[in-house]
N, C-alpha and C. Protein backbone atom coordinates (compact mmCIF):
# COMPACT_ATOMS: atom_id res chain seq x y z
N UNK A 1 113.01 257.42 92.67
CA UNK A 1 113.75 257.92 91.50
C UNK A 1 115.02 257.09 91.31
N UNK A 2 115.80 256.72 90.06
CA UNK A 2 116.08 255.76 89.85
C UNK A 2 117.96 256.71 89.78
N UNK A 3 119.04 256.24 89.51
CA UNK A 3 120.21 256.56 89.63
C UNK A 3 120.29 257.61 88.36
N UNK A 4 119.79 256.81 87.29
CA UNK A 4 119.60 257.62 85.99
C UNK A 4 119.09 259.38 85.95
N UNK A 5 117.78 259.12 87.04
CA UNK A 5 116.90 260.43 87.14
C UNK A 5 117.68 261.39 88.21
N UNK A 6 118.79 261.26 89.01
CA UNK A 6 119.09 262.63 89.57
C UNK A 6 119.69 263.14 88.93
N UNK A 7 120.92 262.66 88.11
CA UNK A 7 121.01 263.64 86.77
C UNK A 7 121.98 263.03 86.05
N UNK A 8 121.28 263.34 84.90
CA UNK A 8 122.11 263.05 83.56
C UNK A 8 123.30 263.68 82.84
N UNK A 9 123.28 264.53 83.49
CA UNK A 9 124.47 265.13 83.23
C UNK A 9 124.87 266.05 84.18
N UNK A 10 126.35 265.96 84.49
CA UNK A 10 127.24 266.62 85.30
C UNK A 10 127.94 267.09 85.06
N UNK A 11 128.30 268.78 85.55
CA UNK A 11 129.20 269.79 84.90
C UNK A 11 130.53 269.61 85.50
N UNK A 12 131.57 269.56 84.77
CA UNK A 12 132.71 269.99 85.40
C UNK A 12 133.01 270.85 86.55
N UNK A 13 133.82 269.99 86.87
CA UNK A 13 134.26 270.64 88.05
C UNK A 13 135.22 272.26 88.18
N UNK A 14 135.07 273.42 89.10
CA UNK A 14 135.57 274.48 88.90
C UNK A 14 137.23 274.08 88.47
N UNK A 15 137.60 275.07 87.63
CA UNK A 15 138.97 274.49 87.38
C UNK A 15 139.67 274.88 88.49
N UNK A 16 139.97 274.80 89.28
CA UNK A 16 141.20 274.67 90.22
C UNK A 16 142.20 273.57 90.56
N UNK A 17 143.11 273.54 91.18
CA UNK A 17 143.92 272.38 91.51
C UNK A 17 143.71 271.16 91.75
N UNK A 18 142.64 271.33 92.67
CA UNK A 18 142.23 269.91 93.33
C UNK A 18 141.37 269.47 92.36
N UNK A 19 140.74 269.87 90.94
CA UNK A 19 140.07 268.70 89.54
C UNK A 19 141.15 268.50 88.50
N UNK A 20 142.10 268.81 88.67
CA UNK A 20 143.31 268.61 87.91
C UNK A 20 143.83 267.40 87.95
N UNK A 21 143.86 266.17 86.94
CA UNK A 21 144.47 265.58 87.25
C UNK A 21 146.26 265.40 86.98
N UNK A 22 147.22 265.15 88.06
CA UNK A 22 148.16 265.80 87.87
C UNK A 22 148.77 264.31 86.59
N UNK A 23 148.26 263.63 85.65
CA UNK A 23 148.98 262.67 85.26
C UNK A 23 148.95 262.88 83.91
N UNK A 24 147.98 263.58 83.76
CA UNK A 24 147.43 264.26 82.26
C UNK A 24 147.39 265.54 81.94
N UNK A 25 147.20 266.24 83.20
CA UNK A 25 146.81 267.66 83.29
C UNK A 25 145.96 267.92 82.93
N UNK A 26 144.82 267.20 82.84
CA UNK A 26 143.41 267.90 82.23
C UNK A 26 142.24 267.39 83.50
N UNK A 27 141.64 268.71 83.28
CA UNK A 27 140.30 268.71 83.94
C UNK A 27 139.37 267.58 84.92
N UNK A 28 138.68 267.49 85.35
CA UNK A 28 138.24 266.12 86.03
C UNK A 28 137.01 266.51 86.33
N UNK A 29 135.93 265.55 86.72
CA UNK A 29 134.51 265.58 87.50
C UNK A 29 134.68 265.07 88.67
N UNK A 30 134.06 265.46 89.33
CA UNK A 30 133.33 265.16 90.53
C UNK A 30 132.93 264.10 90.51
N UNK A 31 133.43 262.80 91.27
CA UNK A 31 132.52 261.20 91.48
C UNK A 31 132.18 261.17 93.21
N UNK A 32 130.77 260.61 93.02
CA UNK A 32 130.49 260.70 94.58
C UNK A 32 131.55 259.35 95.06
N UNK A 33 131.82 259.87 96.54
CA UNK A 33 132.11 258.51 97.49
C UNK A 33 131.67 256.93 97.24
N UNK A 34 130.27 256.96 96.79
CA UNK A 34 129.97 255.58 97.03
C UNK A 34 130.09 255.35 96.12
N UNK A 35 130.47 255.45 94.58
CA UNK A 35 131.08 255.09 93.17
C UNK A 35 132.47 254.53 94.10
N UNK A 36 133.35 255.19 93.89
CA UNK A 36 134.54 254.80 94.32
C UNK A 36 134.74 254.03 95.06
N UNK A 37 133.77 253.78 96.46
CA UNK A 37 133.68 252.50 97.63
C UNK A 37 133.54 251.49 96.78
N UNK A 38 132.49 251.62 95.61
CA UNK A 38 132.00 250.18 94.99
C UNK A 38 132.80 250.02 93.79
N UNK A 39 134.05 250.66 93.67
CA UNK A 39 134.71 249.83 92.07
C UNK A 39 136.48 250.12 92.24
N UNK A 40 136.34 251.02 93.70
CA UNK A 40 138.15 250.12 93.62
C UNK A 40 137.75 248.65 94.71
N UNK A 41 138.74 248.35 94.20
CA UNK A 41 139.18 246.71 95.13
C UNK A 41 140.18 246.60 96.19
N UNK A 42 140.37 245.69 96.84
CA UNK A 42 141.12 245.35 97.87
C UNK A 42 141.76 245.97 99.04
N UNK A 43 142.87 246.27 98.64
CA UNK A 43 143.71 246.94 99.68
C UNK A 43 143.56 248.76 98.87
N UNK A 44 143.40 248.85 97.54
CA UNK A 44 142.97 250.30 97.20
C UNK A 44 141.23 250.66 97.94
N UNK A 45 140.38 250.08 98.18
CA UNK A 45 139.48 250.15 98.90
C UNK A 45 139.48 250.41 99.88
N UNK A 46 140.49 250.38 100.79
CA UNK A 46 140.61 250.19 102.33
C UNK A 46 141.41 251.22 102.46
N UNK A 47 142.04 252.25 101.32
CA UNK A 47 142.84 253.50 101.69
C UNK A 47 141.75 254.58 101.58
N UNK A 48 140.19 254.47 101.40
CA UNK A 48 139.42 255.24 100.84
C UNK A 48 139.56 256.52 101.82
N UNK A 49 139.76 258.06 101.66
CA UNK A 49 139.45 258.59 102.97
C UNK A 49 138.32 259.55 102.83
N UNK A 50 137.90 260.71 103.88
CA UNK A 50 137.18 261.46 103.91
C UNK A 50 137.43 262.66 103.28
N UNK A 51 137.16 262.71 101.74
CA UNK A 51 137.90 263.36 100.96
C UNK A 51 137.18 263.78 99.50
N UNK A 52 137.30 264.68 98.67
CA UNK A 52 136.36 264.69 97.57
C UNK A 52 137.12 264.06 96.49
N UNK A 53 136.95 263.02 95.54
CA UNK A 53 137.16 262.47 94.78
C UNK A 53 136.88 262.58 93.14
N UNK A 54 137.92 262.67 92.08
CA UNK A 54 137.56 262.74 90.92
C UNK A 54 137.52 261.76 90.31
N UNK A 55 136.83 261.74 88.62
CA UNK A 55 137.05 260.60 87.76
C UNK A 55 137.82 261.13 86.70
N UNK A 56 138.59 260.56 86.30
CA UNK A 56 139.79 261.55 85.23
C UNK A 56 139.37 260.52 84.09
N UNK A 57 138.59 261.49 82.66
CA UNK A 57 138.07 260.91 81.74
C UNK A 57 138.69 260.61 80.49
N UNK A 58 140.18 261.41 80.43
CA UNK A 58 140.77 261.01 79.76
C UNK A 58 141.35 259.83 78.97
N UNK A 59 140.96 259.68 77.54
CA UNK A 59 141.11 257.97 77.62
C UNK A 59 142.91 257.34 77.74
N UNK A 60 143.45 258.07 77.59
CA UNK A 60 145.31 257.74 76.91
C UNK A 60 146.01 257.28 78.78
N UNK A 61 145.13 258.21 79.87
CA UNK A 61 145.70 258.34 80.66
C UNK A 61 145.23 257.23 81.68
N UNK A 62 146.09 256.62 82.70
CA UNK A 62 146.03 255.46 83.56
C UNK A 62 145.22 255.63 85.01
N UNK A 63 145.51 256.74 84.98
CA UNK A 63 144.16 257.43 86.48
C UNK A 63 142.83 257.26 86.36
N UNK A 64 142.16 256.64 87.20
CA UNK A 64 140.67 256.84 87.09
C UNK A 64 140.42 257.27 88.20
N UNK A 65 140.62 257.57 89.46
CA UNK A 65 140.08 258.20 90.73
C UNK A 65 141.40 258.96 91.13
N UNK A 66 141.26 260.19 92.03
CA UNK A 66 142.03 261.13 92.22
C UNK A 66 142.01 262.21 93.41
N UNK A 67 142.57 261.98 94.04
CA UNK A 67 142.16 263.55 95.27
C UNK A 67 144.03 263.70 95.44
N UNK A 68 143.77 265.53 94.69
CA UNK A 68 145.10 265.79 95.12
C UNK A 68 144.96 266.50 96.90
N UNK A 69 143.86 266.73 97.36
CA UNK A 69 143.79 267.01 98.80
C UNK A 69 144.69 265.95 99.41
N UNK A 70 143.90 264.75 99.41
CA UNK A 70 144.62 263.34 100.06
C UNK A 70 145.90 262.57 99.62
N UNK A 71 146.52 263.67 98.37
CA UNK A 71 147.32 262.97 97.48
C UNK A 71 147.26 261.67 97.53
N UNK A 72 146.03 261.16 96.82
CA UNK A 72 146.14 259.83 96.54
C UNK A 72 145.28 259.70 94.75
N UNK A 73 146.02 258.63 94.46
CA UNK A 73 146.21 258.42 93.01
C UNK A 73 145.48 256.72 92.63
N UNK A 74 144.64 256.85 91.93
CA UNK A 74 144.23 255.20 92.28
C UNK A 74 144.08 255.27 90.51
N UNK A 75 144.70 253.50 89.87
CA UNK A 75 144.80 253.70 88.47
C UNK A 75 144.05 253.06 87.91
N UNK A 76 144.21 251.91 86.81
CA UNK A 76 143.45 251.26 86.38
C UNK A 76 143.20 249.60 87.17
N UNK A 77 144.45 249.56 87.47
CA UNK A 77 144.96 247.89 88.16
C UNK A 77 144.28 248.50 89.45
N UNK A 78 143.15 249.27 90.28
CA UNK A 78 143.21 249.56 91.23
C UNK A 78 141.57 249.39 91.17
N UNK A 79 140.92 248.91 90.73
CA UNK A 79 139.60 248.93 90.11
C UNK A 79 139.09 247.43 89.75
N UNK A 80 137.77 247.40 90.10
CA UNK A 80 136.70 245.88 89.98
C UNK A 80 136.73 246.02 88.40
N UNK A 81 136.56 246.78 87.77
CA UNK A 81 135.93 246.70 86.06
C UNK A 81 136.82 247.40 85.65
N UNK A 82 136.44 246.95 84.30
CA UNK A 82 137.67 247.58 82.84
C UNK A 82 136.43 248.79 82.38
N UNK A 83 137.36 249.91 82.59
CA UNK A 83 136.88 251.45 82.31
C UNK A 83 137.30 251.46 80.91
N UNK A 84 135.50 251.23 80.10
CA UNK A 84 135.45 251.26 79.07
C UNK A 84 136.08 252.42 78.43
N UNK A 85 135.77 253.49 78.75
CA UNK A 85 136.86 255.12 78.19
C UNK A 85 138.02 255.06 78.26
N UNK A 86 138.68 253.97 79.03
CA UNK A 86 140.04 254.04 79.03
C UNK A 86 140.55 253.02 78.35
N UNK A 87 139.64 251.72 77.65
CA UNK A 87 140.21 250.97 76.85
C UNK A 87 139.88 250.53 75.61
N UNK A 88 140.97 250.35 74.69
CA UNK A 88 141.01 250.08 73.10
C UNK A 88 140.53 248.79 72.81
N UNK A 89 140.81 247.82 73.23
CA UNK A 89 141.08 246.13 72.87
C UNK A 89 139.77 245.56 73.71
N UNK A 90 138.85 244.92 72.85
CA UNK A 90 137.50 244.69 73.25
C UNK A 90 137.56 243.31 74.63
N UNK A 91 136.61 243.40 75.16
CA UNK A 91 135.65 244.15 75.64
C UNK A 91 135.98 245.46 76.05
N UNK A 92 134.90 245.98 75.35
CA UNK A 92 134.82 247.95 75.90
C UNK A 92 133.58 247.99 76.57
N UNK A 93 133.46 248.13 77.79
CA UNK A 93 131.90 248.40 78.36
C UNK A 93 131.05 249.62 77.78
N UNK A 94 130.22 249.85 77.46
CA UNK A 94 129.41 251.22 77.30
C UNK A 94 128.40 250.83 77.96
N UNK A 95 127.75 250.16 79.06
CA UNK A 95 126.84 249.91 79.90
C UNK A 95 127.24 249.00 80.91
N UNK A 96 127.59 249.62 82.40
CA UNK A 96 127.81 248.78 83.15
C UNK A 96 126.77 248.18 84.12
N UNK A 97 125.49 248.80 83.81
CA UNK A 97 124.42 248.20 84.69
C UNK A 97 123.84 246.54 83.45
N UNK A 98 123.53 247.18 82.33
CA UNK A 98 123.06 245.75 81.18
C UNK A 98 124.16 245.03 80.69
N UNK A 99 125.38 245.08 81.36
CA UNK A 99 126.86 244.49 80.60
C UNK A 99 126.46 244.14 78.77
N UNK A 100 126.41 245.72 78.32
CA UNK A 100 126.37 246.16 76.90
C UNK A 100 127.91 246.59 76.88
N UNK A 101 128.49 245.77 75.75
CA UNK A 101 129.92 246.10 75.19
C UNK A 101 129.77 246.62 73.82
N UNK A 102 130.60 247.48 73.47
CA UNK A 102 131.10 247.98 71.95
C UNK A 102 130.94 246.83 70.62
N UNK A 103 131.47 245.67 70.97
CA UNK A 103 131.44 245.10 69.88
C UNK A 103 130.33 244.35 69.74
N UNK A 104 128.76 244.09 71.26
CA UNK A 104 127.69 243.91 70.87
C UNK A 104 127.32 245.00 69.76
N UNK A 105 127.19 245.81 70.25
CA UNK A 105 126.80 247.02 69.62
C UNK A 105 127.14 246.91 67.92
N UNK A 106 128.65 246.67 67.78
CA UNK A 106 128.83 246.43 65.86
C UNK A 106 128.40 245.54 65.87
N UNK A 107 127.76 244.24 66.62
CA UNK A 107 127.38 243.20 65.94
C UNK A 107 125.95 243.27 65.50
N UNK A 108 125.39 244.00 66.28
CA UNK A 108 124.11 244.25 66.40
C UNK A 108 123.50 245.30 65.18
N UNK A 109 124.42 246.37 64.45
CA UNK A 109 124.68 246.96 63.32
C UNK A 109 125.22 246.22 62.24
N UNK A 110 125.64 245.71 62.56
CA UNK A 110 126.15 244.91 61.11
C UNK A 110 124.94 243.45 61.02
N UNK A 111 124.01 243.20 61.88
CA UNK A 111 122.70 242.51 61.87
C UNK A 111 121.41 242.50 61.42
N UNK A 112 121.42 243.85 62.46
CA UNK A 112 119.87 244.45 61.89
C UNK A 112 120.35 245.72 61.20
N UNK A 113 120.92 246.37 61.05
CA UNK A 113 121.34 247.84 60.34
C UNK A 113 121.01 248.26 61.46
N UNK A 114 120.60 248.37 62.55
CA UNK A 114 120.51 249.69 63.49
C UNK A 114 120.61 249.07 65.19
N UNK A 115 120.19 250.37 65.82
CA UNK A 115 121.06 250.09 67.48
C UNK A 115 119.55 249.84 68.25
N UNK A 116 119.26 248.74 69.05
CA UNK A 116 118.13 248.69 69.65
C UNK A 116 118.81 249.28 71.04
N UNK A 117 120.13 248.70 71.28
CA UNK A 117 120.95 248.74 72.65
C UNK A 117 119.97 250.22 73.53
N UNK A 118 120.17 251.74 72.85
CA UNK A 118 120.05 252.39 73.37
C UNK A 118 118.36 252.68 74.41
N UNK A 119 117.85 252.15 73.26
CA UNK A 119 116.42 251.99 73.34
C UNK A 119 116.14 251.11 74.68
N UNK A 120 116.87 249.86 74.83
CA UNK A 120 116.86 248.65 75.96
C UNK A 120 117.01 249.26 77.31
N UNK A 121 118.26 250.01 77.06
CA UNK A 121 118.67 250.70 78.33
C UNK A 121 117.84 251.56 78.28
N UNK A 122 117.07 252.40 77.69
CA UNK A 122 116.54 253.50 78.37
C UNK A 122 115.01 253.12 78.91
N UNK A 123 114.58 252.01 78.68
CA UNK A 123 113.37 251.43 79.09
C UNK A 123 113.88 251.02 80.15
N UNK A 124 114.97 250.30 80.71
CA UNK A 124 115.38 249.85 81.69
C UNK A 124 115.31 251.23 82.84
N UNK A 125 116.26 251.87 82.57
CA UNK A 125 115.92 253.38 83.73
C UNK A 125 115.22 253.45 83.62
N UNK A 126 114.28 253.93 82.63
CA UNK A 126 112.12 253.78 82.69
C UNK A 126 112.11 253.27 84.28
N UNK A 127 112.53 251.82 83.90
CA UNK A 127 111.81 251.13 84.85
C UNK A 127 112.17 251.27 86.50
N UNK A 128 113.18 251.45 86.70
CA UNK A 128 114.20 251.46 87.65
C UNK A 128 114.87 251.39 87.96
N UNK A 129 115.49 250.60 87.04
CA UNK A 129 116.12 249.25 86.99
C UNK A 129 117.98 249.77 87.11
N UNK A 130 118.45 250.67 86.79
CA UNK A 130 119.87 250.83 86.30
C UNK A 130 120.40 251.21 88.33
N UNK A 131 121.91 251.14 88.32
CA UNK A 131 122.68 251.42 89.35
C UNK A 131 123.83 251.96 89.25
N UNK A 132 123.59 253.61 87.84
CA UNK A 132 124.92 253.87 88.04
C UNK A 132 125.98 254.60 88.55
N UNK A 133 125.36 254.36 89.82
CA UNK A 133 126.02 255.03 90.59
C UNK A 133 126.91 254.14 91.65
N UNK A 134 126.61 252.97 91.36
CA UNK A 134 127.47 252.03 91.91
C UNK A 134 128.53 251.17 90.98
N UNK A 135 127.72 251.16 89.70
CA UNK A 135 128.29 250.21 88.93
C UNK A 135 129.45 251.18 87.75
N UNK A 136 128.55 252.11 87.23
CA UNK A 136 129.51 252.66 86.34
C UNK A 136 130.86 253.43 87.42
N UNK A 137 132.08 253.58 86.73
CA UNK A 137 132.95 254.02 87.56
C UNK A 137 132.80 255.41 87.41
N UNK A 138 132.54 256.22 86.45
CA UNK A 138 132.23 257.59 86.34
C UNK A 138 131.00 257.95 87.30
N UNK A 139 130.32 257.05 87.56
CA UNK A 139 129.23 257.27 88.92
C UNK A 139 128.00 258.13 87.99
N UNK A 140 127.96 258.44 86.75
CA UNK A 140 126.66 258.80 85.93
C UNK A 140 126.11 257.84 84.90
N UNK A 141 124.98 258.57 84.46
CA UNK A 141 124.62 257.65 83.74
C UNK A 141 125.06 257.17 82.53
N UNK A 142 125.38 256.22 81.86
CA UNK A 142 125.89 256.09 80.34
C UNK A 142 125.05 256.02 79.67
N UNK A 143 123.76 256.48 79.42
CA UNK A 143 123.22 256.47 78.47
C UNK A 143 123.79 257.29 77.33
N UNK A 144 124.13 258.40 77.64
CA UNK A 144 125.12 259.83 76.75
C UNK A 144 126.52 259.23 76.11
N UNK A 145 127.07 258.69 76.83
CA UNK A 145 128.39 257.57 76.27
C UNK A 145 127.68 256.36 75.26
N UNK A 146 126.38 255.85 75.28
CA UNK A 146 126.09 254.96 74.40
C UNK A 146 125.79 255.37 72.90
N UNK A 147 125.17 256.22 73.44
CA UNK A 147 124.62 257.24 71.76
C UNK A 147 126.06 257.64 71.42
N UNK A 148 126.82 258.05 72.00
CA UNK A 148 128.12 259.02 71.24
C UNK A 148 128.88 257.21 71.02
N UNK A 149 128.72 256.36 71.01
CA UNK A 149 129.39 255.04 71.03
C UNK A 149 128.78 254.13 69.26
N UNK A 150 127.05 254.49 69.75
CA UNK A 150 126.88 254.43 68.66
C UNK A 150 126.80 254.79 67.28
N UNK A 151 127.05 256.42 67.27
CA UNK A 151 127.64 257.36 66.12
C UNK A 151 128.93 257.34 66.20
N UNK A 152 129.65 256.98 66.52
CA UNK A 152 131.11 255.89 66.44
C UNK A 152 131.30 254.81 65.24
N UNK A 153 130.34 254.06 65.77
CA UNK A 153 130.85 252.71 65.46
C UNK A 153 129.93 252.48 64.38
N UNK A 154 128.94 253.11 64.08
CA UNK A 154 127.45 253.30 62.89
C UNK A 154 128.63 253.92 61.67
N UNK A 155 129.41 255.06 62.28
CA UNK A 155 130.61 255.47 61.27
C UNK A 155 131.11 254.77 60.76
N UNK A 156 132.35 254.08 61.70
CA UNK A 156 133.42 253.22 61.25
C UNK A 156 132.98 251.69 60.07
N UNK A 157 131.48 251.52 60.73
CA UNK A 157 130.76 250.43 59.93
C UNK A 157 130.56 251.02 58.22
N UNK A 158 130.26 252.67 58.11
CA UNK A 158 129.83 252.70 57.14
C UNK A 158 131.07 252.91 56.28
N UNK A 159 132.26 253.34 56.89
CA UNK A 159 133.69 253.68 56.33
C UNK A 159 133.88 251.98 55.59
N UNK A 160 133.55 251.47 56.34
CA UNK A 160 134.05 249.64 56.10
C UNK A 160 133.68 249.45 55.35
N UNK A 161 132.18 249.74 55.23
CA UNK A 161 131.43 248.95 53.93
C UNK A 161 131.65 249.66 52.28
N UNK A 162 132.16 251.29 52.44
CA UNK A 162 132.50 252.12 51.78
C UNK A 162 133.77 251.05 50.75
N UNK A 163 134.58 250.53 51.85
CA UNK A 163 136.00 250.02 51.37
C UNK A 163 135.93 249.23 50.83
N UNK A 164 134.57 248.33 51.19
CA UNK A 164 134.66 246.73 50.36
C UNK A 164 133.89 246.92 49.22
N UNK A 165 133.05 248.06 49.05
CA UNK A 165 132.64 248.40 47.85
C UNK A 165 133.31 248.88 46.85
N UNK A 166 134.17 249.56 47.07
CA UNK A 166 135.57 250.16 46.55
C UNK A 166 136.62 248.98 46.28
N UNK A 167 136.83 248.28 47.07
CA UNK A 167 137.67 247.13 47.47
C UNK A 167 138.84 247.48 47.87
N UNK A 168 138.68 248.90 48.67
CA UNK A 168 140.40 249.64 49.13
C UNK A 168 139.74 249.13 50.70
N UNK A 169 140.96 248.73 51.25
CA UNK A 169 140.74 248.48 53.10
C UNK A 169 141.22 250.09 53.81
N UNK A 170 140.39 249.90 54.39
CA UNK A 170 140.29 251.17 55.60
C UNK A 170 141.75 251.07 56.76
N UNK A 171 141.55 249.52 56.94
CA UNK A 171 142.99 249.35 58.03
C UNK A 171 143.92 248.70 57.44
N UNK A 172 145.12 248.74 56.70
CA UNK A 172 145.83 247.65 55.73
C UNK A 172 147.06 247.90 56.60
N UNK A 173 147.20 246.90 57.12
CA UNK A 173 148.44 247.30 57.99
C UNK A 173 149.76 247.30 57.40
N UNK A 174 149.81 246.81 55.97
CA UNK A 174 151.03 247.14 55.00
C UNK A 174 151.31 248.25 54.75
N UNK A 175 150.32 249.65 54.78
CA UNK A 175 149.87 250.65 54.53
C UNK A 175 151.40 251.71 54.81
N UNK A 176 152.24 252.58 54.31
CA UNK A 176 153.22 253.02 55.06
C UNK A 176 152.83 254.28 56.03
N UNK A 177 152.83 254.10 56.98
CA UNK A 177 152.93 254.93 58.26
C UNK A 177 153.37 256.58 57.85
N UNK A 178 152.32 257.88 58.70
CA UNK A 178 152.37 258.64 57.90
C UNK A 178 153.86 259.50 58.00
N UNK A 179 154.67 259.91 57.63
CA UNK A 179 156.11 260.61 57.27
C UNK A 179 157.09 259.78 57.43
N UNK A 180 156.61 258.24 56.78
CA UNK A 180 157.49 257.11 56.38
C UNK A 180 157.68 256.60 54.78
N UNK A 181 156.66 257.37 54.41
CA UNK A 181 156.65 257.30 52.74
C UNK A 181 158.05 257.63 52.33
N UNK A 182 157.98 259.01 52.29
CA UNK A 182 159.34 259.06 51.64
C UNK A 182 160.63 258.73 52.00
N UNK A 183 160.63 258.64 53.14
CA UNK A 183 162.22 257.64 53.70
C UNK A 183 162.31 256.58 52.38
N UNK A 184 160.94 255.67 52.61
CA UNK A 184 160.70 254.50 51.73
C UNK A 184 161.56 254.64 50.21
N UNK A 185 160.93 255.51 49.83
CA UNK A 185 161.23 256.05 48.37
C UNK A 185 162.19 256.10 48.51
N UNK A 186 163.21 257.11 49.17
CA UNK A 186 164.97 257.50 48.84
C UNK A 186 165.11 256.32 48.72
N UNK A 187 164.89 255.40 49.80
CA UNK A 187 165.98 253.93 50.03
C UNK A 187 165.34 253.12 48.90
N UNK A 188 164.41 253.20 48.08
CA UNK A 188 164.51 252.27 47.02
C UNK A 188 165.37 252.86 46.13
N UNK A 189 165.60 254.43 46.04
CA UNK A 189 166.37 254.98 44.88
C UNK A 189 167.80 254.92 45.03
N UNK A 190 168.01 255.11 46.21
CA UNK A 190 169.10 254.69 46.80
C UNK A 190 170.20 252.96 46.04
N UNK A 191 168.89 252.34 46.41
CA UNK A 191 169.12 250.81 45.88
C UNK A 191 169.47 250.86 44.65
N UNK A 192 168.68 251.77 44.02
CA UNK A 192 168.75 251.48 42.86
C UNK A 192 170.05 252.36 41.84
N UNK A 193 170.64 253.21 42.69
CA UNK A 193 171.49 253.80 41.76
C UNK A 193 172.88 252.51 42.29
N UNK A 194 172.23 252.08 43.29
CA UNK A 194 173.94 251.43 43.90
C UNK A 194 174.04 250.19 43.01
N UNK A 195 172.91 249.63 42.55
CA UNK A 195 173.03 248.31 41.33
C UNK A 195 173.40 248.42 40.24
N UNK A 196 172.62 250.30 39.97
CA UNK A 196 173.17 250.46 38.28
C UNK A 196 174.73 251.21 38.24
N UNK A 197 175.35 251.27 39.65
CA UNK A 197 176.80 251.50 39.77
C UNK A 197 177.50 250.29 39.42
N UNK A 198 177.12 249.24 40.31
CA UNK A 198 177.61 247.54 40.09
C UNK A 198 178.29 246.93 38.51
C-alpha cells in the first residue's frame, strides 16, 4: 500500500495545548516523526526528540513543525523545501512527490483550458509511486491541496480573462488602496481651494 492509501485525510488534532500553535494560535495536525526527520535540515535535524510533533497549516504564519511538550519551535529557514501553504511568490509546490508547482498548473490552463496535473498524480499513487510521507512536509497526501489549488487558479484565470474582455485589470496597482480613496479626494480639494485662494 502506497503513502497515499493509509489515509487521505487526517482529522485534527484534539484541541488542547499541545496542537496549539503558540505563534498563531490556531489549531494544528498531527505529523508523523519520519516527515519531520526527512524535511528539517542540519543542525534543526539533529535537535529532533522523542516527542509528538505538529504541522501548523496556517499560511501568514512562520512555524511549520511544533511540540509545545519539547518546547521546540522549528520555522521555515529550518526546512529542506519551500512549504508551498506557506508561500506567495512562485514557485509554490502543490506536489512534492511529481515537483508540480502552481504556476505549472496556470500554465497548463491557460494551454489546454483544463488540469491534467490532478489526473497524473493520481495515476501515479495508482501506481505506487508517491512518498508523502517523506517528501510532503504536512506528511499527507496532496492530492486534496491540488484540486482546492486548481479551483483557485481555474478562478483567478477566469476573473482575468473576464478583465481583458471588459478591458478593466483585475490587479492595477495604480488602483487606490481600500480607505485611501477619500483621503485622496480631500487633498485634491484641499489643493484646489488653496489655488483658487492664490
Amino acid at each position: 500500500m502506497n503513502c497515499c492509501g493509509k489515509r487521505v485525510k487526517t482529522e485534527y488534532a484534539q484541541s488542547t495545548a499541545s496542537a496549539i500553535c503558540r505563534a498563531c494560535g490556531k489549531r494544528a495536525k498531527k505529523v508523523e516523526r519520519i516527515t519531520v526527520e526527512h524535511i528539517l535540515k542540519g543542525e534543526s535535524h539533529d535537535q529532533i526528540k522523542d516527542t509528538q510533533y505538529y504541522f501548523c497549516e496556517t499560511p501568514s504564519c512562520d512555524v511549520v513543525y511544533f511540540s509545545n511538550e519539547a518546547e521546540q519551535y522549528f520555522t521555515k529557514r529550518d526546512v529542506r523545501v519551500r512549504v508551498g501553504i506557506k508561500e506567495t511568490q512562485d514557485p509554490i509546490t502543490i506536489c512534492y512527490c511529481f515537483d508540480f508547482t502552481e504556476e505549472m498548473l496556470r500554465d497548463e490552463l491557460l494551454t489546454k483550458g483544463r488540469a491534467t496535473i490532478p489526473d497524473i498524480i493520481a495515476a501515479e499513487i495508482k501506481a505506487g509511486h508517491c512518498a508523502c510521507d517523506v517528501k510532503n512536509p504536512s506528511g499527507r497526501c496532496c492530492l486534496g491541496e491540488v484540486n482546492k489549488a486548481v479551483k483557485r487558479v481555474q478562478a483567478q484565470t477566469e476573473l482575468n480573462a473576464q478583465a481583458d474582455a471588459t478591458g478593466n485589470e483585475i490587479h492595477n496597482c495604480c488602483a487606490p488602496k481600500p480607505g485611501l480613496a477619500e483621503p485622496i479626494i480631500q487633498s485634491q480639494e484641499v489643493n484646489q481651494a488653496e489655488e483658487s485662494s492664490l
